[in-house]
N, C-alpha and C. Protein backbone atom coordinates (compact mmCIF):
# COMPACT_ATOMS: atom_id res chain seq x y z
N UNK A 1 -29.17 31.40 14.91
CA UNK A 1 -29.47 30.34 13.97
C UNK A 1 -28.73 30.58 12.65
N UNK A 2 -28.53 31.93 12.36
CA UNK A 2 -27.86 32.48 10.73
C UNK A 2 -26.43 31.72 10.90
N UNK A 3 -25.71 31.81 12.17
CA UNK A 3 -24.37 31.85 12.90
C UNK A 3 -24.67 30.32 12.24
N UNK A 4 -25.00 29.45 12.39
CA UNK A 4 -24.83 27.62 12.66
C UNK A 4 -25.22 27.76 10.98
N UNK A 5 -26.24 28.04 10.52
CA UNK A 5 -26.59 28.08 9.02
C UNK A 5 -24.90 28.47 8.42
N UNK A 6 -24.44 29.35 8.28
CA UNK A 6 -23.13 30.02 7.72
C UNK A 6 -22.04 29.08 8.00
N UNK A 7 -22.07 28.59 9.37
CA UNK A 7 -21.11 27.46 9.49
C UNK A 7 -21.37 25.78 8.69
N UNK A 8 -22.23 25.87 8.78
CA UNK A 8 -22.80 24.16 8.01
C UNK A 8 -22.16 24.81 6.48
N UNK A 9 -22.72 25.71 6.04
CA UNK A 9 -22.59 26.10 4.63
C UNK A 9 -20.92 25.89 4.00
N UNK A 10 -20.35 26.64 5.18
CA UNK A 10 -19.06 26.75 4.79
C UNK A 10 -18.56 25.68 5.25
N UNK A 11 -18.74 24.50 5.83
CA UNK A 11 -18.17 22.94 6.04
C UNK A 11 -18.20 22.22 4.87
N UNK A 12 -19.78 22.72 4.24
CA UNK A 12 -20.07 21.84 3.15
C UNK A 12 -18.90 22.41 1.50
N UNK A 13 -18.78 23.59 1.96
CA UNK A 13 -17.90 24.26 0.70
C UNK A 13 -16.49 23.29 1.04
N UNK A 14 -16.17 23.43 2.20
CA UNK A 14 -14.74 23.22 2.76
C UNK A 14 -14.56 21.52 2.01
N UNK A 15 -15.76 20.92 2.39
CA UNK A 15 -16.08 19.01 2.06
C UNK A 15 -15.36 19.14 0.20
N UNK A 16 -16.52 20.01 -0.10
CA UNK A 16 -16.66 19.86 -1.74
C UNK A 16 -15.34 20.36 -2.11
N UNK A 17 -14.21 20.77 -1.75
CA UNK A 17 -12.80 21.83 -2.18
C UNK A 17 -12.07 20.72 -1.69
N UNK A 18 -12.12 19.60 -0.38
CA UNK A 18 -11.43 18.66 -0.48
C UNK A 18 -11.60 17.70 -1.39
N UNK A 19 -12.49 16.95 -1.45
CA UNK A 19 -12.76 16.44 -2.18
C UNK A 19 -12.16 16.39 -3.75
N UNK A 20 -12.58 17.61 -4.63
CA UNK A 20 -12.22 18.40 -5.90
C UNK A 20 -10.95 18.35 -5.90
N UNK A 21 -10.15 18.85 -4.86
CA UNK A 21 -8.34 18.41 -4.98
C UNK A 21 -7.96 17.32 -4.65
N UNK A 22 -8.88 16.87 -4.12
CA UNK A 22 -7.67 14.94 -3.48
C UNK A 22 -8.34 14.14 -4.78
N UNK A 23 -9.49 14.17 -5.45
CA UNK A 23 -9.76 13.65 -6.49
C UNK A 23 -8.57 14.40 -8.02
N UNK A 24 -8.62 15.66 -7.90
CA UNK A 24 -7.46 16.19 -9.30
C UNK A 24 -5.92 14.90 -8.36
N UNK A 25 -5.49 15.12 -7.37
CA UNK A 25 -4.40 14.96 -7.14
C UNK A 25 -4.41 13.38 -7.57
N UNK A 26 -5.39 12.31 -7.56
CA UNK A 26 -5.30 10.75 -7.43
C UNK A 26 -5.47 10.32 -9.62
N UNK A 27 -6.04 11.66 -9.87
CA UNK A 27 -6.57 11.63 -11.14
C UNK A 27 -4.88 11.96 -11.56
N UNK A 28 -4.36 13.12 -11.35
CA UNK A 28 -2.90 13.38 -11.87
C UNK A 28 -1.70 12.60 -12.01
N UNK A 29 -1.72 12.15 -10.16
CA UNK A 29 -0.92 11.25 -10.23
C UNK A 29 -1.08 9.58 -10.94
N UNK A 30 -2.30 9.04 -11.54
CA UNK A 30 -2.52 8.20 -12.01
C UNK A 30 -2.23 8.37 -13.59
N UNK A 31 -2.45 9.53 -14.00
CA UNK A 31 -2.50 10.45 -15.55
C UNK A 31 -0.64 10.16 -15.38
N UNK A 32 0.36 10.65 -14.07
CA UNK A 32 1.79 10.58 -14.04
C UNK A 32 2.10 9.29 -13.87
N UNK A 33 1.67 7.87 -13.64
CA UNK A 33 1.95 6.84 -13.69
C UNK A 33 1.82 6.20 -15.18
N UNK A 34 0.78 6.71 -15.36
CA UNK A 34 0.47 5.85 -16.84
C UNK A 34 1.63 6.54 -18.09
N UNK A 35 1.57 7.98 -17.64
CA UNK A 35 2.78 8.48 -18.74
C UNK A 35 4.27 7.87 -18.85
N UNK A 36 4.78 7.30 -17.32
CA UNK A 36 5.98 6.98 -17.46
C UNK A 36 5.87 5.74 -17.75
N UNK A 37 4.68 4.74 -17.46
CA UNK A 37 5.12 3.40 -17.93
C UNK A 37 4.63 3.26 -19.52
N UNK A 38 4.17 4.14 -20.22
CA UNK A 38 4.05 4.51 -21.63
C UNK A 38 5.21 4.49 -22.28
N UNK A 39 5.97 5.43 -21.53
CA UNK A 39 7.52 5.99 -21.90
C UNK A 39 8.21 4.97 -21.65
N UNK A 40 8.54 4.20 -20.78
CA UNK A 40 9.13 2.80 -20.24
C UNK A 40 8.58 1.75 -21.51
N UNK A 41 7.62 1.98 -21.93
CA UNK A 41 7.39 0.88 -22.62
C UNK A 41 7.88 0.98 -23.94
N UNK A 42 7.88 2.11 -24.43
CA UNK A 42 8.36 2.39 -26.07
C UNK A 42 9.79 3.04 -25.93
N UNK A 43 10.41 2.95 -24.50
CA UNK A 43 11.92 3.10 -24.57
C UNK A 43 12.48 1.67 -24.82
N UNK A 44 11.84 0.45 -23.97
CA UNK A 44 12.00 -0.70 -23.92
C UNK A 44 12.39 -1.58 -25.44
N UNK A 45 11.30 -1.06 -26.39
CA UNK A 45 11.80 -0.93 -27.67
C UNK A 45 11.25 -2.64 -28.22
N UNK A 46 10.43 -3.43 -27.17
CA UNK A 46 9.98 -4.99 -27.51
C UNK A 46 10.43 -6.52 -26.41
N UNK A 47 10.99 -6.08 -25.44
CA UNK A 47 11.35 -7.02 -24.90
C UNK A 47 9.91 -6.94 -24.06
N UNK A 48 9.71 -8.86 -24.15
CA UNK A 48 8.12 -8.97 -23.89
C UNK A 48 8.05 -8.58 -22.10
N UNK A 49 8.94 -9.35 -21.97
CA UNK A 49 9.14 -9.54 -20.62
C UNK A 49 8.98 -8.72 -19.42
N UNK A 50 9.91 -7.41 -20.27
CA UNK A 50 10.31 -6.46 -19.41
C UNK A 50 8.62 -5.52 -19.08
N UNK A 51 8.52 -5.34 -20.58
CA UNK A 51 7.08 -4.63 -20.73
C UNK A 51 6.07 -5.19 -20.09
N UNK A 52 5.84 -6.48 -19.94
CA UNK A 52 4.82 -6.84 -19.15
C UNK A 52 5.39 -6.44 -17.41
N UNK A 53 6.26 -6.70 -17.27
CA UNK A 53 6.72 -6.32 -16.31
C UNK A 53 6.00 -4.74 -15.69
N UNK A 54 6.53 -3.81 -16.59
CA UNK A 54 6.14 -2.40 -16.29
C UNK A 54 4.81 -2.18 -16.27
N UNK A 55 4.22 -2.55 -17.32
CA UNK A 55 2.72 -2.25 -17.20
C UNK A 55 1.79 -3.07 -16.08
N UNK A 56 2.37 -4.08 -15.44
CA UNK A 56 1.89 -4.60 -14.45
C UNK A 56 2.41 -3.81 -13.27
N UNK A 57 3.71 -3.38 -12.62
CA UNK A 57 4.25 -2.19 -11.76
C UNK A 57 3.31 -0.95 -11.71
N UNK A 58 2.85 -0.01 -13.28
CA UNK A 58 1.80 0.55 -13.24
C UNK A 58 0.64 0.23 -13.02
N UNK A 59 -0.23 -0.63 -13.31
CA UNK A 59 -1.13 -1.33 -13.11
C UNK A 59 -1.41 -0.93 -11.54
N UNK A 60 -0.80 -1.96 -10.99
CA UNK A 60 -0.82 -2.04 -9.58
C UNK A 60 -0.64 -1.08 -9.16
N UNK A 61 0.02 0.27 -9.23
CA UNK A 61 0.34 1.55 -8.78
C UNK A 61 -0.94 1.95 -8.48
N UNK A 62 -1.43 2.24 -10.19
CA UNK A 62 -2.60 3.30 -10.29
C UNK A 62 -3.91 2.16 -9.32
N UNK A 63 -3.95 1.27 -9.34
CA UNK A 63 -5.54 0.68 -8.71
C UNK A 63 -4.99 1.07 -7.40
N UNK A 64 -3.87 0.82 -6.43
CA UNK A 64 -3.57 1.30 -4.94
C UNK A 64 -3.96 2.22 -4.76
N UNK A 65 -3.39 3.14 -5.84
CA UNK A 65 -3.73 4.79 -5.24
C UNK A 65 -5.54 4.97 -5.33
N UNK A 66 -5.40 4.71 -6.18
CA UNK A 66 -7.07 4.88 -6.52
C UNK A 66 -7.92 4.18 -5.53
N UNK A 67 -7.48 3.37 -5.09
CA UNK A 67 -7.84 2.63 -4.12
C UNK A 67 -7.89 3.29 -2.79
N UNK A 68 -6.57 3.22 -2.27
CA UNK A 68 -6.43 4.16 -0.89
C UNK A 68 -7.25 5.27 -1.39
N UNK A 69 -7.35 6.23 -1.85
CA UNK A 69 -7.87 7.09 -1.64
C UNK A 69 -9.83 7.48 -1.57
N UNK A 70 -10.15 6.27 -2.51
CA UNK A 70 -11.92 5.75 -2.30
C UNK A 70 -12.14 5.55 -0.72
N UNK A 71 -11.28 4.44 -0.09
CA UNK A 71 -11.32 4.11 1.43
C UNK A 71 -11.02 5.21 2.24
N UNK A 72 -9.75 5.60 1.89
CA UNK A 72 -10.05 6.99 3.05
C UNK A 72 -10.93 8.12 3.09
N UNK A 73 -11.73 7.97 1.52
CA UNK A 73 -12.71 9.04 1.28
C UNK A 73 -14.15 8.44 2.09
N UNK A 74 -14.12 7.16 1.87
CA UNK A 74 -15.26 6.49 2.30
C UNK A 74 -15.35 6.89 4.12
N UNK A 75 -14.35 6.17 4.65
CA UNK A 75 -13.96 6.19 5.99
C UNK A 75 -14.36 7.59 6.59
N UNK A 76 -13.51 8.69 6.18
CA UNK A 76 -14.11 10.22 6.66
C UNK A 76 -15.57 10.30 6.71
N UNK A 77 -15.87 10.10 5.57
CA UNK A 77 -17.61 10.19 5.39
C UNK A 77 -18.54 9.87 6.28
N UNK A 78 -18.14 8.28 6.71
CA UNK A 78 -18.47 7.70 7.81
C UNK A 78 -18.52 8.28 8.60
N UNK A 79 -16.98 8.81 9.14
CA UNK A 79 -16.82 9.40 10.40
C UNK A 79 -17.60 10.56 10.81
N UNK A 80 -17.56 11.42 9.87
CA UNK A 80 -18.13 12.81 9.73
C UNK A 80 -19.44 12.57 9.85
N UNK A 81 -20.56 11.89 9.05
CA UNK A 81 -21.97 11.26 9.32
C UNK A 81 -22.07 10.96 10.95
N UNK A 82 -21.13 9.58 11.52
CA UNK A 82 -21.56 9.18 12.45
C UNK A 82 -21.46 10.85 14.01
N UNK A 83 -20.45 11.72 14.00
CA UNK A 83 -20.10 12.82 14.32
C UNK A 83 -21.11 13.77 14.49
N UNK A 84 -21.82 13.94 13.07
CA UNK A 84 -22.80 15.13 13.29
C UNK A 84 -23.91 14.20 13.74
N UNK A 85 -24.26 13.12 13.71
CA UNK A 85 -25.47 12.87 14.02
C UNK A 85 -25.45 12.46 15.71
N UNK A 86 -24.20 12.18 16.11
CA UNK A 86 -24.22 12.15 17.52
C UNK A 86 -24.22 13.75 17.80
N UNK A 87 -23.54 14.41 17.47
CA UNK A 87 -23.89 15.80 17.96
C UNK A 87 -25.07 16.50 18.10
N UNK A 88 -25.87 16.11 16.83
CA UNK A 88 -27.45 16.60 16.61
C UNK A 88 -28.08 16.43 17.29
N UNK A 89 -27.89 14.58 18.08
CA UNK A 89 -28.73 14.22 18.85
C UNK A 89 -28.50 14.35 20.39
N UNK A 90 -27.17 15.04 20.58
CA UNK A 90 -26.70 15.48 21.77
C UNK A 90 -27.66 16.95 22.08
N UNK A 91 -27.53 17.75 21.09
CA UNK A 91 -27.84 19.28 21.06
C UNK A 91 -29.50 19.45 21.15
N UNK A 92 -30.23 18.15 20.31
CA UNK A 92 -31.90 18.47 20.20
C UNK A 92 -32.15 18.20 21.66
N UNK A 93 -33.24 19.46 22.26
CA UNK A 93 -33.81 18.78 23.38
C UNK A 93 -34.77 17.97 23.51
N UNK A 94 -35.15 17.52 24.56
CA UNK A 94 -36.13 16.42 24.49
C UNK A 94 -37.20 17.03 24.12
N UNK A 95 -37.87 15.92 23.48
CA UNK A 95 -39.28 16.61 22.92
C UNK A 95 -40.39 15.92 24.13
N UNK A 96 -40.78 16.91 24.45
CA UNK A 96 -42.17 16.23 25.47
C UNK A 96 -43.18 16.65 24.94
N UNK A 97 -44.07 15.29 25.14
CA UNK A 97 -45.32 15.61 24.33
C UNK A 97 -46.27 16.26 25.64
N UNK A 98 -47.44 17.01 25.51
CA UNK A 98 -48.42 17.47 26.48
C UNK A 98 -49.12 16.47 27.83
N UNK A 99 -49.14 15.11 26.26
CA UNK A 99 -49.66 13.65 27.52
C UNK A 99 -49.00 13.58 28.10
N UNK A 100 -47.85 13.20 28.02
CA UNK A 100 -46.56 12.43 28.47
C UNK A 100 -46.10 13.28 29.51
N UNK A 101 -46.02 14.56 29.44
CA UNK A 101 -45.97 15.38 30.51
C UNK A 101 -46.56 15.30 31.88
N UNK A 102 -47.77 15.03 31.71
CA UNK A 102 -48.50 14.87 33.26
C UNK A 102 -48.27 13.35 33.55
N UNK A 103 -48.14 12.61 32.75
CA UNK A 103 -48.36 10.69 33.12
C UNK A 103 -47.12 10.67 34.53
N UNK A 104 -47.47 9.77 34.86
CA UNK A 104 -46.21 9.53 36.27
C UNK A 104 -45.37 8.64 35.61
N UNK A 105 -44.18 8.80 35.64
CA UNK A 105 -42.87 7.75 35.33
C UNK A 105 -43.19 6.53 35.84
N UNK A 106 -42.91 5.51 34.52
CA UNK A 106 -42.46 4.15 35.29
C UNK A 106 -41.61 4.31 35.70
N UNK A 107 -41.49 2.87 36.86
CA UNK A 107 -39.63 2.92 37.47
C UNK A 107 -39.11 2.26 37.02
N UNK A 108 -37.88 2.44 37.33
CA UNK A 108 -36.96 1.76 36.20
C UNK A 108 -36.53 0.71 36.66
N UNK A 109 -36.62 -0.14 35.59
CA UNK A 109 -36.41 -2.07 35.45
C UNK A 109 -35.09 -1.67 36.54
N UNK A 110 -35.03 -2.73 37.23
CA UNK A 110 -33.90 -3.07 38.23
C UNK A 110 -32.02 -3.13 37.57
N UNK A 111 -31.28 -2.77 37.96
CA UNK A 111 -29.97 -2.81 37.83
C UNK A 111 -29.77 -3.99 37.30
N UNK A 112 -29.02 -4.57 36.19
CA UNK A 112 -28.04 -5.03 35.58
C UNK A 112 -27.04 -5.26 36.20
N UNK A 113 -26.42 -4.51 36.61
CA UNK A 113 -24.69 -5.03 36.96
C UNK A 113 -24.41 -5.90 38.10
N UNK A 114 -23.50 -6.71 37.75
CA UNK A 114 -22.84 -7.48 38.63
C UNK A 114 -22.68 -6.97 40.29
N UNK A 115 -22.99 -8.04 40.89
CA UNK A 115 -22.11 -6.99 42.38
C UNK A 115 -20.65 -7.36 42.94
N UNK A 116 -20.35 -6.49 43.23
CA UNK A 116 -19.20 -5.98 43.49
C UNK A 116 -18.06 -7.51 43.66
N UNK A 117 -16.84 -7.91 43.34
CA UNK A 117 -16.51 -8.52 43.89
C UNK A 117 -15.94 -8.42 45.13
N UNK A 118 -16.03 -9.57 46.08
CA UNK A 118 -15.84 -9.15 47.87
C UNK A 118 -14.67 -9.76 48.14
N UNK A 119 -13.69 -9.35 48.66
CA UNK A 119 -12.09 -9.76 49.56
C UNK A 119 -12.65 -10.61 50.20
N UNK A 120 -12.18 -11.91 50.55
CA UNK A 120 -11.95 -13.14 51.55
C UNK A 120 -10.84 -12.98 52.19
């Protein structure tokens, strides 16, 4: 049981260390978008045009990235949730209660499926 405890623990470290760097990396590279269209803008020196131009190029940069990276954070999460909880419920055994133990099985509702299709 220590063995599965030590492993959950260290998944959850492993989660929180991804996380902490793909968030610095979306934070940096957004911190490196905004610096160059800063620089683009006061090299530009007043042309309206151009500047709206750039800060809309950044704009759109930084919300994508920031973007992709919420969804693929979201998506894993999902995945990883839906994962352990099929596993959990693969691994728990059945719980039998004491009643339920002696009662005799119903039988089971009749087949569903189609029959077979037949060659002519």
């Amino acid at each position: 049981m220590s063995e599965d405890q030590d492993r959950v623990g260290e998944d959850i470290q492993l989660e929180r260390t991804r996380a902490r760097y793909g968030l610095l990396a979306v934070v940096v590279s957004n911190l490196a978008i905004a610096g160059v269209a800063a620089f683009g803008v006061w090299r530009l020196g007043g042309d309206r045009s151009v500047i709206v131009g750039v800060l809309t190029a950044a704009f759109t940069a930084v919300s994508s990235m920031t973007t992709a990276y919420l969804g693929i954070k979201a998506v894993s999460n999902t995945a990883k949730s839906i994962a352990s909880s099929a596993a959990a419920s693969h691994q728990a055994p059945a719980a039998t209660h004491p009643a339920t133990a002696s009662a005799p099985s119903a039988p089971s509702p009749p087949s569903t499926t189609p029959p077979a299709q037949r060659n002519q």
